[in-house]
C-alpha atoms as a PDB file:
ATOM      1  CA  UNK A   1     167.374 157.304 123.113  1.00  0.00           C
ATOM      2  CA  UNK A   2     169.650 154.823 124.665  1.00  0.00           C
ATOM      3  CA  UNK A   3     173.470 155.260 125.776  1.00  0.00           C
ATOM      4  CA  UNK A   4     175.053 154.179 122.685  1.00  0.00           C
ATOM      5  CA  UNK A   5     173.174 156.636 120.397  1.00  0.00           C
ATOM      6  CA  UNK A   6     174.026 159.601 123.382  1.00  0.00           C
ATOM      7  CA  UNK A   7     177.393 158.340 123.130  1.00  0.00           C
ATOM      8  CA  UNK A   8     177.720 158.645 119.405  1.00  0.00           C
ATOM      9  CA  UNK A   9     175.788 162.102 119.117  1.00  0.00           C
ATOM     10  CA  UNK A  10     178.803 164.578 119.446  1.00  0.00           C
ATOM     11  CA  UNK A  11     175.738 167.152 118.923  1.00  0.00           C
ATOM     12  CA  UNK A  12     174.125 166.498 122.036  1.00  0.00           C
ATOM     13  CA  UNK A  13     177.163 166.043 124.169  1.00  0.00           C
ATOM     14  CA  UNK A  14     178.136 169.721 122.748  1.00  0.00           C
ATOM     15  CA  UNK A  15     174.724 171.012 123.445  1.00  0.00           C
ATOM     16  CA  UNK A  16     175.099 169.753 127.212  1.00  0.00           C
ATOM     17  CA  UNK A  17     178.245 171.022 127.625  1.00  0.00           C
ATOM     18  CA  UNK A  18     177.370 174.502 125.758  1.00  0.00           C
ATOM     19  CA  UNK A  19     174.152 174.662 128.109  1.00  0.00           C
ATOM     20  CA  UNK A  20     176.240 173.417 131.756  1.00  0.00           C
ATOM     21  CA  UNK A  21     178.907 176.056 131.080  1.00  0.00           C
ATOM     22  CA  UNK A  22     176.314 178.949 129.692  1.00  0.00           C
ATOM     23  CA  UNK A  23     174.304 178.538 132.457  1.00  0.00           C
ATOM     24  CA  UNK A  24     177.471 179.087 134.780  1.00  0.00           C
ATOM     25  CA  UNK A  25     178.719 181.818 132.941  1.00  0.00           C
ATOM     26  CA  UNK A  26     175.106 183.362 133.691  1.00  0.00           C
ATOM     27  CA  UNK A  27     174.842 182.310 137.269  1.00  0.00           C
ATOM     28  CA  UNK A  28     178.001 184.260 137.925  1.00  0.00           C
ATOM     29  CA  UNK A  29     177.156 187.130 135.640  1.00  0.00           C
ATOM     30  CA  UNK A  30     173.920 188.366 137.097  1.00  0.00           C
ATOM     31  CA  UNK A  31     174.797 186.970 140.951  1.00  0.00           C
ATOM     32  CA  UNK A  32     177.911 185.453 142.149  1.00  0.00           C
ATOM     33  CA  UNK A  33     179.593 188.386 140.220  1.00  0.00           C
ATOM     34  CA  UNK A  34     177.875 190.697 142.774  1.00  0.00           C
ATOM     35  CA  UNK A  35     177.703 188.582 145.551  1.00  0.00           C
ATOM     36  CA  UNK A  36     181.874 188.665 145.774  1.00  0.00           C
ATOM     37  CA  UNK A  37     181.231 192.561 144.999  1.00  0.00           C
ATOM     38  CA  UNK A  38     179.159 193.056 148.282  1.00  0.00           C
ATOM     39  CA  UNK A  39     181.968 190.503 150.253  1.00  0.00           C
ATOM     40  CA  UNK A  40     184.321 192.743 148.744  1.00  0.00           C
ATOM     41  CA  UNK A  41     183.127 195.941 149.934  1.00  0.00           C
ATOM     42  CA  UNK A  42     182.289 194.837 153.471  1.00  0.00           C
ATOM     43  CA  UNK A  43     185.760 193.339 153.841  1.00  0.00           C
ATOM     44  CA  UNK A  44     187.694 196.636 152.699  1.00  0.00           C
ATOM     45  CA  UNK A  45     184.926 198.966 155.150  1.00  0.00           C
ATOM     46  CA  UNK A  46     186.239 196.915 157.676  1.00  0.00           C
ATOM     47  CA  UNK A  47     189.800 197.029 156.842  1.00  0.00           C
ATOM     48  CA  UNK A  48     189.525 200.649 156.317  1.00  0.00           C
ATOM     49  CA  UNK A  49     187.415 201.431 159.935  1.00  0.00           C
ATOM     50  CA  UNK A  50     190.358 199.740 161.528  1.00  0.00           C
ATOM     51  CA  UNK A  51     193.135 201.546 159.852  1.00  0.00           C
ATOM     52  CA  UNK A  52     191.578 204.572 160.996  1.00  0.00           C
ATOM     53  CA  UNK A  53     191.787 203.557 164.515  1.00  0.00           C
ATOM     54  CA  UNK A  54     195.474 202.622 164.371  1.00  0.00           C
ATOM     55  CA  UNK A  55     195.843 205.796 163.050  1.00  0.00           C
ATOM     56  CA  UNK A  56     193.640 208.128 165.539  1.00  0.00           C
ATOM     57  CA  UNK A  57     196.048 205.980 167.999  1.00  0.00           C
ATOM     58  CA  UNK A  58     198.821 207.180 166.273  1.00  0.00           C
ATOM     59  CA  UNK A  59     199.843 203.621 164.661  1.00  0.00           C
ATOM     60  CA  UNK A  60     200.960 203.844 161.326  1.00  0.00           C
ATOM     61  CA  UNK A  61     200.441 200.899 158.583  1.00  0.00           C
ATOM     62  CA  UNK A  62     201.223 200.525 155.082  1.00  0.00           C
ATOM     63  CA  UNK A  63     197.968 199.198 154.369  1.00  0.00           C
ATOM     64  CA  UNK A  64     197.861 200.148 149.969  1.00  0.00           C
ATOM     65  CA  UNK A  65     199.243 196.605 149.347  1.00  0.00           C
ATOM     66  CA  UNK A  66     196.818 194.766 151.844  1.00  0.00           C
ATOM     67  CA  UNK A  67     194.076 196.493 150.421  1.00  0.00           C
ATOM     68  CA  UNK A  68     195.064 195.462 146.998  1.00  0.00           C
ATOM     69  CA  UNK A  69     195.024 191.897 148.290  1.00  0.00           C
ATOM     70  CA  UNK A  70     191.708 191.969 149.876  1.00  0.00           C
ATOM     71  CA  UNK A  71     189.835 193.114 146.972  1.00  0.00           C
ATOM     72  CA  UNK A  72     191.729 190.857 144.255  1.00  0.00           C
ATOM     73  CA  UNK A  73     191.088 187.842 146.759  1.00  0.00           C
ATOM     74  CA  UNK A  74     187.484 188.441 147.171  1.00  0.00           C
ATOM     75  CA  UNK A  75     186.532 189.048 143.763  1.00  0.00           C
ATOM     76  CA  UNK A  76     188.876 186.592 141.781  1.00  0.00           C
ATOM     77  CA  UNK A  77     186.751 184.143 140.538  1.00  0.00           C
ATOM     78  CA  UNK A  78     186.252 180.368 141.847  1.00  0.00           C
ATOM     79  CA  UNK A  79     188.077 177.567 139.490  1.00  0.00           C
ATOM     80  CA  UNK A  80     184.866 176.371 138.464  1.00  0.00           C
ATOM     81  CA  UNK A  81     183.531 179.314 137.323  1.00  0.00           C
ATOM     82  CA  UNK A  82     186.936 180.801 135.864  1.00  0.00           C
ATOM     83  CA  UNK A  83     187.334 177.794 133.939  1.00  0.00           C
ATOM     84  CA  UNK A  84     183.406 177.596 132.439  1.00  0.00           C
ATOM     85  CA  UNK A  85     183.513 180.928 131.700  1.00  0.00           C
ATOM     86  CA  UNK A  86     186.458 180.110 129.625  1.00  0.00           C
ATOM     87  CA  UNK A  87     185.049 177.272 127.639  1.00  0.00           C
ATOM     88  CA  UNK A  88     181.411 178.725 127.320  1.00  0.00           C
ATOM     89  CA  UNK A  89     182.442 180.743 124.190  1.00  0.00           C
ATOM     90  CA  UNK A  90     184.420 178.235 122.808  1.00  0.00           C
ATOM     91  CA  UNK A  91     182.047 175.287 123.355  1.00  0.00           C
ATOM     92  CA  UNK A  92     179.058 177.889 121.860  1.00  0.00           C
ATOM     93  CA  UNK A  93     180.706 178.743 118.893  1.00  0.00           C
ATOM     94  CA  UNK A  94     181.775 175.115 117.423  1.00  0.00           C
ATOM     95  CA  UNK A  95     178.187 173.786 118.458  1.00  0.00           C
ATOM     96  CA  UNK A  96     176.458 176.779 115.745  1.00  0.00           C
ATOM     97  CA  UNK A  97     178.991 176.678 113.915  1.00  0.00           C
ATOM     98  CA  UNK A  98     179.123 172.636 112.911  1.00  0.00           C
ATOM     99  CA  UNK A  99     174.751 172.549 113.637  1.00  0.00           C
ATOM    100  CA  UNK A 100     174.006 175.198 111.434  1.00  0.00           C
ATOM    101  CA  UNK A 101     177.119 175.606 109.098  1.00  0.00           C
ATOM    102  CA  UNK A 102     180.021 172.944 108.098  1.00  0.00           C
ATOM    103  CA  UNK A 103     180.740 169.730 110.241  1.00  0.00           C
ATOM    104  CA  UNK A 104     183.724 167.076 109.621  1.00  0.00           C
ATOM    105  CA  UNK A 105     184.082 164.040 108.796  1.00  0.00           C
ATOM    106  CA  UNK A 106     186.516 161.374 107.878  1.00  0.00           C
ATOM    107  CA  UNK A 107     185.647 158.615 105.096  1.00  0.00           C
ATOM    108  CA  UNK A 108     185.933 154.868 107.233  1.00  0.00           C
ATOM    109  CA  UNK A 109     185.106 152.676 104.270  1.00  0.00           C
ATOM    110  CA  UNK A 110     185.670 151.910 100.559  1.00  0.00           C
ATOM    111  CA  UNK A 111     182.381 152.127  99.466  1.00  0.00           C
ATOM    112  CA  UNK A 112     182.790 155.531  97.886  1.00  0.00           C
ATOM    113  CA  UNK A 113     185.916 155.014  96.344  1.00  0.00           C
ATOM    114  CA  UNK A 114     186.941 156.752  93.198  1.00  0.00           C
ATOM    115  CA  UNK A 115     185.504 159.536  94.049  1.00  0.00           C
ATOM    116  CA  UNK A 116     186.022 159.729  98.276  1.00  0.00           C
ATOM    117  CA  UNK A 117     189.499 157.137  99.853  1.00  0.00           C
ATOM    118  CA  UNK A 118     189.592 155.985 103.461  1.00  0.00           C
ATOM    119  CA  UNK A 119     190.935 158.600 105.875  1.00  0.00           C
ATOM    120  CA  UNK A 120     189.765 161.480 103.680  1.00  0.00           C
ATOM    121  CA  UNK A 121     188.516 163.840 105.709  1.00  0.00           C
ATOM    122  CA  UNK A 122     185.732 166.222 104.430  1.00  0.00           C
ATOM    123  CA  UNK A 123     183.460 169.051 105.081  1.00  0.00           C
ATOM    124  CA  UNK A 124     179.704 168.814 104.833  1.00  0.00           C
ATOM    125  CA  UNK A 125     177.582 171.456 104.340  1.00  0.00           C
ATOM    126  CA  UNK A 126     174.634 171.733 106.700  1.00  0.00           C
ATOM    127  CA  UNK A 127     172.634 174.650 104.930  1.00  0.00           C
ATOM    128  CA  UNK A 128     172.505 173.501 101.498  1.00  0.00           C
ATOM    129  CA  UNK A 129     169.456 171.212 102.044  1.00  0.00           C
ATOM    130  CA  UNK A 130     167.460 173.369 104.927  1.00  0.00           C
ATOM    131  CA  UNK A 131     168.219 174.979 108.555  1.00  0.00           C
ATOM    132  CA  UNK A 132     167.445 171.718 111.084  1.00  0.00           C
ATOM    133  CA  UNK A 133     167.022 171.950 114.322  1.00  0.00           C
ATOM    134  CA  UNK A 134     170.052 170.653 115.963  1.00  0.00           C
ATOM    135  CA  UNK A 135     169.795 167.194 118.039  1.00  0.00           C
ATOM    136  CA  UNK A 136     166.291 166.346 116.990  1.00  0.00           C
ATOM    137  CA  UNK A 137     167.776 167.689 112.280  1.00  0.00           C
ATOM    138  CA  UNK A 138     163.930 168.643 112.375  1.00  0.00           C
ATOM    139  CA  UNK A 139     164.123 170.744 109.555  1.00  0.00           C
ATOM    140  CA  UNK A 140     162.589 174.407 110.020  1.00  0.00           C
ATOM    141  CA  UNK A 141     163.658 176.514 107.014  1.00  0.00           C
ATOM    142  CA  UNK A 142     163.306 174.831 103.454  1.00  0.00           C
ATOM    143  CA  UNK A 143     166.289 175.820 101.190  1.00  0.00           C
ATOM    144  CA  UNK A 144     167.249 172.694  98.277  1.00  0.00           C
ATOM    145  CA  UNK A 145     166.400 169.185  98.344  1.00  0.00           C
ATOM    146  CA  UNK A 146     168.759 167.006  97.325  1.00  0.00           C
ATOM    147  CA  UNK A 147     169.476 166.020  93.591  1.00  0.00           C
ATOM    148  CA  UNK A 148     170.404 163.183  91.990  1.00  0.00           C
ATOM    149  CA  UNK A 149     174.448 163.013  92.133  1.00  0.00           C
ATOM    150  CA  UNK A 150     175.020 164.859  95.270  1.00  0.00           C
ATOM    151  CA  UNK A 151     177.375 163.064  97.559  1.00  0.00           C
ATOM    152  CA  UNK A 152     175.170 163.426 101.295  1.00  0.00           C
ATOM    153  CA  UNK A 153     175.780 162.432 104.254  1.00  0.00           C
ATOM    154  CA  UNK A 154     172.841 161.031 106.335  1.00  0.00           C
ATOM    155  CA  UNK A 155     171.931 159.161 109.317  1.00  0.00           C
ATOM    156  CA  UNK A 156     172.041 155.394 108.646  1.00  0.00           C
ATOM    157  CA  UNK A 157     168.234 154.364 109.114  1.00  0.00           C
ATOM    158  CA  UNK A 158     169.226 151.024 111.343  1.00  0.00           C
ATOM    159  CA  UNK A 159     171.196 152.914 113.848  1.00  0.00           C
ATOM    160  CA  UNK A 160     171.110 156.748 114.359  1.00  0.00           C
ATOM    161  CA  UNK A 161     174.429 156.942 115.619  1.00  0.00           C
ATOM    162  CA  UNK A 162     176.131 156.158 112.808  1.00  0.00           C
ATOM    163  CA  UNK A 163     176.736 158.558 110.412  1.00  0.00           C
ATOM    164  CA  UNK A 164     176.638 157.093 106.293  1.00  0.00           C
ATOM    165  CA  UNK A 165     178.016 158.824 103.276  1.00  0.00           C
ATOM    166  CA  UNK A 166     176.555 157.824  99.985  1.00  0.00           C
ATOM    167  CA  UNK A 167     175.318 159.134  96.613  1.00  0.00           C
ATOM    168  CA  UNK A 168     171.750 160.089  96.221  1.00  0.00           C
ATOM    169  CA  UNK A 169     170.580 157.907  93.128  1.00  0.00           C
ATOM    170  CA  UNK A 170     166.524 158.444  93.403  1.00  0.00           C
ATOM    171  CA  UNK A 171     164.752 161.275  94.700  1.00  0.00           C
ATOM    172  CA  UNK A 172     161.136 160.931  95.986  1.00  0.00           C
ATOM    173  CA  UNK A 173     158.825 159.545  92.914  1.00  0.00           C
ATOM    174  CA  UNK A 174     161.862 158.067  90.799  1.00  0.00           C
ATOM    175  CA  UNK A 175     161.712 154.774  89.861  1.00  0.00           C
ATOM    176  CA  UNK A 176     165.170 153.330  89.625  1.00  0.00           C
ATOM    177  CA  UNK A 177     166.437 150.088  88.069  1.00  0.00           C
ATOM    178  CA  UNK A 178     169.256 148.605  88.525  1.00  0.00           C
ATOM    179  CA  UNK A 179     169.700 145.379  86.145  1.00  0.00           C
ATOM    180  CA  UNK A 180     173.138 143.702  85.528  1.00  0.00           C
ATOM    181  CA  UNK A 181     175.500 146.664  87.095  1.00  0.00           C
ATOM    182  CA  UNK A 182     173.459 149.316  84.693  1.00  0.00           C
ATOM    183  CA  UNK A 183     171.462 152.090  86.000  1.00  0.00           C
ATOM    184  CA  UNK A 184     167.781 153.153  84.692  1.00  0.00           C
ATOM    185  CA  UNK A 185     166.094 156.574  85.946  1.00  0.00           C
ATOM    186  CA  UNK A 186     162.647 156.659  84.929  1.00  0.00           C
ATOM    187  CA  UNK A 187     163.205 154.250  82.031  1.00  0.00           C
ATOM    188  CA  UNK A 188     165.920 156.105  80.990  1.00  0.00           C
ATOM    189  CA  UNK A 189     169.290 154.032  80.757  1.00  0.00           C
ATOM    190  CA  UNK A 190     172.039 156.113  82.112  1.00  0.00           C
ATOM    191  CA  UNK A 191     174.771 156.502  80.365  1.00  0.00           C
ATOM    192  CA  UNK A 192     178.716 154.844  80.819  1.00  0.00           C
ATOM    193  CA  UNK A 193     181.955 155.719  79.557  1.00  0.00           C
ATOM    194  CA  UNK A 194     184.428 152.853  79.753  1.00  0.00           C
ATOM    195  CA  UNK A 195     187.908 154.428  81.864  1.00  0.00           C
ATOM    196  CA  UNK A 196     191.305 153.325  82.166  1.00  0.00           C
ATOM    197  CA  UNK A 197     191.146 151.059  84.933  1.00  0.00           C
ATOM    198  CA  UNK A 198     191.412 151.755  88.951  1.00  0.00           C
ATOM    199  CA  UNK A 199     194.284 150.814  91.459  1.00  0.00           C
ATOM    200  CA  UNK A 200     193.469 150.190  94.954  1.00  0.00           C
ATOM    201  CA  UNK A 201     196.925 151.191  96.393  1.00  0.00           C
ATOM    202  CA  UNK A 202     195.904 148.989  99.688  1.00  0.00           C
ATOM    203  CA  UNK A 203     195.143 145.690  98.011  1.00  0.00           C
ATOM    204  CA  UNK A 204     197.281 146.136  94.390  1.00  0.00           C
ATOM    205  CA  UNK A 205     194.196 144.962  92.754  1.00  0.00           C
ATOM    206  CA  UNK A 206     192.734 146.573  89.898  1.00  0.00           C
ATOM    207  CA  UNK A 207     188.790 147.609  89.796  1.00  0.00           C
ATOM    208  CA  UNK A 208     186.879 148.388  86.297  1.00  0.00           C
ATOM    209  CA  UNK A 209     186.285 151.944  85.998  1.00  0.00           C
ATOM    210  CA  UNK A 210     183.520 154.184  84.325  1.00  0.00           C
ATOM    211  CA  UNK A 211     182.171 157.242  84.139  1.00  0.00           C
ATOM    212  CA  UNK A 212     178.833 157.691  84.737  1.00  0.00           C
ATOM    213  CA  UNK A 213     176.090 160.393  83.556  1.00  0.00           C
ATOM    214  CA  UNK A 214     173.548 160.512  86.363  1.00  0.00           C
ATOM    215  CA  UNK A 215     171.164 162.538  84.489  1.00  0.00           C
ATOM    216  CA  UNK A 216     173.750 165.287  83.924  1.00  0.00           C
ATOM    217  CA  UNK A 217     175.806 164.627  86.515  1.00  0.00           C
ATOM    218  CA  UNK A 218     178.995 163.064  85.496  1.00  0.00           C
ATOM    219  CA  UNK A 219     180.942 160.830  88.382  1.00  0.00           C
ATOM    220  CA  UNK A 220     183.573 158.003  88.377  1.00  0.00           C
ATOM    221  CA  UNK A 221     182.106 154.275  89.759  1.00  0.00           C
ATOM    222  CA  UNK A 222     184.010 151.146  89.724  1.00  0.00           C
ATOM    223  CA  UNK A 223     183.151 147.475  88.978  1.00  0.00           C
ATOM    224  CA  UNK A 224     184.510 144.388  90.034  1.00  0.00           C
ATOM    225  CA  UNK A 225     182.961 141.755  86.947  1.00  0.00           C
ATOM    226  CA  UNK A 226     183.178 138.757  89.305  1.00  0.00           C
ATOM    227  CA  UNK A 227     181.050 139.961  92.107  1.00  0.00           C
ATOM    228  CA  UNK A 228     177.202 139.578  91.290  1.00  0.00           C
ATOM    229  CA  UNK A 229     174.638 142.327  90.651  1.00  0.00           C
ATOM    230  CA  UNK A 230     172.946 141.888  93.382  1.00  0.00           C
ATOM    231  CA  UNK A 231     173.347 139.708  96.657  1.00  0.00           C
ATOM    232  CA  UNK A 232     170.041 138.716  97.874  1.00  0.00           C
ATOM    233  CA  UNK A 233     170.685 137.426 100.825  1.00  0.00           C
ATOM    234  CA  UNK A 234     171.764 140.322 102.228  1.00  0.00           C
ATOM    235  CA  UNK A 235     168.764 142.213 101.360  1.00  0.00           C
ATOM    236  CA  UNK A 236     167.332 142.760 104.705  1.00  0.00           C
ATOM    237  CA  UNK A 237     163.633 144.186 106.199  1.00  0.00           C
ATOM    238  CA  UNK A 238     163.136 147.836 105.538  1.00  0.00           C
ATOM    239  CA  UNK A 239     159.722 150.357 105.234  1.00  0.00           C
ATOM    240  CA  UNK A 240     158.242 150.491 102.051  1.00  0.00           C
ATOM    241  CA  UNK A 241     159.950 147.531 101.029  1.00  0.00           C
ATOM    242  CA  UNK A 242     156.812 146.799  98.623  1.00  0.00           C
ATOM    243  CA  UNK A 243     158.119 149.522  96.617  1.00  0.00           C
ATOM    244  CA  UNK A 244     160.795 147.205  95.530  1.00  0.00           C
ATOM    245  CA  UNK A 245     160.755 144.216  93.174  1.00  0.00           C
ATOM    246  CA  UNK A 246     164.095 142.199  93.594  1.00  0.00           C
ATOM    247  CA  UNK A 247     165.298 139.165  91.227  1.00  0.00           C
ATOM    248  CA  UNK A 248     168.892 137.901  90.694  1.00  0.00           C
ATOM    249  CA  UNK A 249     169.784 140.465  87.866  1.00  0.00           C
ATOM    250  CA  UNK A 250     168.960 143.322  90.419  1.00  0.00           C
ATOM    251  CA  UNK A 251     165.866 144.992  91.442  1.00  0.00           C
ATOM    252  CA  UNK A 252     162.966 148.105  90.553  1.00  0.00           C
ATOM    253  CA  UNK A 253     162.304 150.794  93.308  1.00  0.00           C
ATOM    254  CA  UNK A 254     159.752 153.422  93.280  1.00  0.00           C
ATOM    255  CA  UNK A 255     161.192 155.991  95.616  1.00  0.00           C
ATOM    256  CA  UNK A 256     158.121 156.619  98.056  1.00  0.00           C
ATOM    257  CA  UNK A 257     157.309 160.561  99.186  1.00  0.00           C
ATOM    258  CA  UNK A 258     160.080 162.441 101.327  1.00  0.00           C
ATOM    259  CA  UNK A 259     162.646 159.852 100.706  1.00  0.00           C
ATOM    260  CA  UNK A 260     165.905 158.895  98.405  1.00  0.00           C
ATOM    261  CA  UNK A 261     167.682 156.171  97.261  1.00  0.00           C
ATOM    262  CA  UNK A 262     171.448 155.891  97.791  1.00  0.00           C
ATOM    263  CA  UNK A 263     174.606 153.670  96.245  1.00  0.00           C
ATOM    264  CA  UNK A 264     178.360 153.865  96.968  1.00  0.00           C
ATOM    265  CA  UNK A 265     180.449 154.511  93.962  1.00  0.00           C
ATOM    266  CA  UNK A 266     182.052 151.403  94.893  1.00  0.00           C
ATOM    267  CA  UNK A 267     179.384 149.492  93.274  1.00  0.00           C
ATOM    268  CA  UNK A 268     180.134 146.107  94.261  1.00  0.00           C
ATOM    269  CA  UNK A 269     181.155 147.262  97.693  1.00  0.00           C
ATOM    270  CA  UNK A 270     179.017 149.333  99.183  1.00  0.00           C
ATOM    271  CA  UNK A 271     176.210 148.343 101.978  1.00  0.00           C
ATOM    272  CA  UNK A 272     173.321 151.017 100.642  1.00  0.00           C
ATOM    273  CA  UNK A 273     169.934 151.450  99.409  1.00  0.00           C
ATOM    274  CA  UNK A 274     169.747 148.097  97.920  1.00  0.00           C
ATOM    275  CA  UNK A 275     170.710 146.048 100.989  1.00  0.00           C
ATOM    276  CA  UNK A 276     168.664 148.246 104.114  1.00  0.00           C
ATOM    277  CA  UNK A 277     166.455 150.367 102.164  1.00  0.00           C
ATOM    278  CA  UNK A 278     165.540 154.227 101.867  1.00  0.00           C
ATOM    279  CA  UNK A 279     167.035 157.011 103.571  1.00  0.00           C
ATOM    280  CA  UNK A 280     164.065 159.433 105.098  1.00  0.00           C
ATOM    281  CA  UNK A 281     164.329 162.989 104.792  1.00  0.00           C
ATOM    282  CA  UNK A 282     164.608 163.233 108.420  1.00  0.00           C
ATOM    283  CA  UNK A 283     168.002 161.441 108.910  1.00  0.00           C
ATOM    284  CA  UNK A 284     169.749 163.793 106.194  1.00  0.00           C
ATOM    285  CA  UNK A 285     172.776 165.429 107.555  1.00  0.00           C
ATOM    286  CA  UNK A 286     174.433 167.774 104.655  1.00  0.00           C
ATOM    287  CA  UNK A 287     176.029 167.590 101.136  1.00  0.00           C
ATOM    288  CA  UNK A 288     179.457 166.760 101.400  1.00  0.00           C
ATOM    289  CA  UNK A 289     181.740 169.405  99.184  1.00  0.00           C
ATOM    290  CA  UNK A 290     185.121 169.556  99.887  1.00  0.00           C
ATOM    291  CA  UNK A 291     187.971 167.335 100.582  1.00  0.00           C
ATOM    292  CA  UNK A 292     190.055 169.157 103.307  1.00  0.00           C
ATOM    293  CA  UNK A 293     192.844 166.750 104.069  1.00  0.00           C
ATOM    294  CA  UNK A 294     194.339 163.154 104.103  1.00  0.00           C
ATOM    295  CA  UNK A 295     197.102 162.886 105.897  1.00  0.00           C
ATOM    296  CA  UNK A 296     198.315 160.240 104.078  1.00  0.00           C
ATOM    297  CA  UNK A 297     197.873 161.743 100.599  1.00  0.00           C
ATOM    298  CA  UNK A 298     197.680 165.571 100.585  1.00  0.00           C
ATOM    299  CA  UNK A 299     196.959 165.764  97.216  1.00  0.00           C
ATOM    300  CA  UNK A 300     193.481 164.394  98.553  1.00  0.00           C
ATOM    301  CA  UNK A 301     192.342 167.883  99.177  1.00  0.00           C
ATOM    302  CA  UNK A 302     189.594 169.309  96.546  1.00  0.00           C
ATOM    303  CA  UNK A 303     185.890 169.695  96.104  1.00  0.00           C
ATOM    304  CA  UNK A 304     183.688 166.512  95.639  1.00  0.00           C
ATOM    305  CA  UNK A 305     181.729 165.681  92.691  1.00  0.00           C
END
């Protein structure tokens, strides 16, 4: 694992954090805790042995506030530990809560546009498809597998750092075909309803819209006619390519065992499946669901379908 990937894996820098300041919080817990306890008593035996001779020599002392003093010096807690103590909790609970639970995003690209704009930012659900370890996303509990038309978000298989949101198009054993912007699951054409075309509000261009029925699920994709099927020359090196069979009209995959095949809804804009190949159960990171904000369109916020 080299500094880049470390760098991008907010997991593991939580983890190392959460583990640094737990580890603190137990040092001073089960020892430093007692430690200042034992200073503590010592230094107010003393103080108390010696205002019992200024008394027996008929001194008198207010000594309540020193006392006080003594004590709350000796066992206040060093900065270090004050402030790890703090943040151990914290830290703790956003590192289950976003490993096991929901973890945010924001959309960086086009390439899912209709359905998900740049700057949207989203919530992903990390149970749906299986309990995974966090750091290594081994997973340990079986719960769904993903299905055709779920929006997921997955570790992009040419760098592990970066985190890719797509639409899962092929589940292991599906043969998909993709041939002049159409769609074919299993030899069965899926299904298009024409739509009133889209606006891109950043480029005031307008994108052909449909509808499509992934096998029951129902989703908005857009077109652009000029741009071709499929652009071969930036189909790249990827395992089981031989499961592919590309030509200029677009391609067949076989989706091989414990992996799935992903596109944008941006058709003709989306770097995916086609271009670097299949996405291994391993890297899979959650279903995205819900729409939670964008700042610069509120009325962003909704679930994702």
């Amino acid at each position: 694992m080299n500094l880049q990937v470390i760098l991008g894996n907010f997991a593991l820098i939580l983890f190392v954090l959460m583990v640094i300041t737990g580890l603190i919080w137990c040092l001073d817990v089960f020892y430093l805790s007692k430690q200042r306890r034992l200073a503590a008593d010592r230094a107010l035996a003393d103080f108390d042995a010696r205002q019992s001779r200024l008394a027996a020599e008929g001194i008198k002392s207010e000594h309540g506030g020193g006392r006080a003093a003594i004590e709350a010096g000796l066992l206040r807690q060093p900065t270090w530990v004050e402030y790890s103590g703090s943040f151990f909790p914290v830290i703790a609970m956003v590192f289950c809560l976003r490993s096991f639970l929901y973890e945010p995003f924001k959309i960086p690209s086009s390439s899912m546009v209709p359905t998900l704009l740049v700057g949207d930012l989203i919530l992903v659900n990390k149970f749906t498809y299986g309990i995974r370890l966090p750091i290594v996303n081994k997973r340990i509990i079986e719960v769904n597998d993903p299905q055709r038309g779920d929006v997921m978000v997955f570790k992009y298989p040419k760098d592990m750092s970066q985190d890719y949101i797509k639409r899962v198009i092929g589940v292991p054993g599906d043969k998909i075909t993709y041939d002049n912007k159409r769609l074919s699951v299993n030899g069965k054409p899926v299904t298009y309803t024409p739509l009133d075309d889209y606006l891109d509000d950043e480029s005031t261009v307008y994108h052909k819209q449909l509808e499509e029925n992934l096998t029951g699920v129902s989703h908005r994709i857009l077109n652009d006619d000029p741009a071709p099927t499929l652009n071969l020359g930036q189909v790249t090196d990827f395992p089981h390519k031989e499961a592919c069979d590309y030509n200029e009209d677009g391609f067949t995959c076989t989706v091989p065992a414990g992996n799935y095949f992903m596109m944008g809804d941006n058709r003709d804009n989306s770097a995916d499946s086609r271009y670097w190949g299949f996405v291994p159960n391993e890297n899979i990171v959650g279903k995205a669901f819900l729409v939670w904000m964008n700042f610069s369109n509120p009325k962003r916020v909704g679930g994702i379908h």
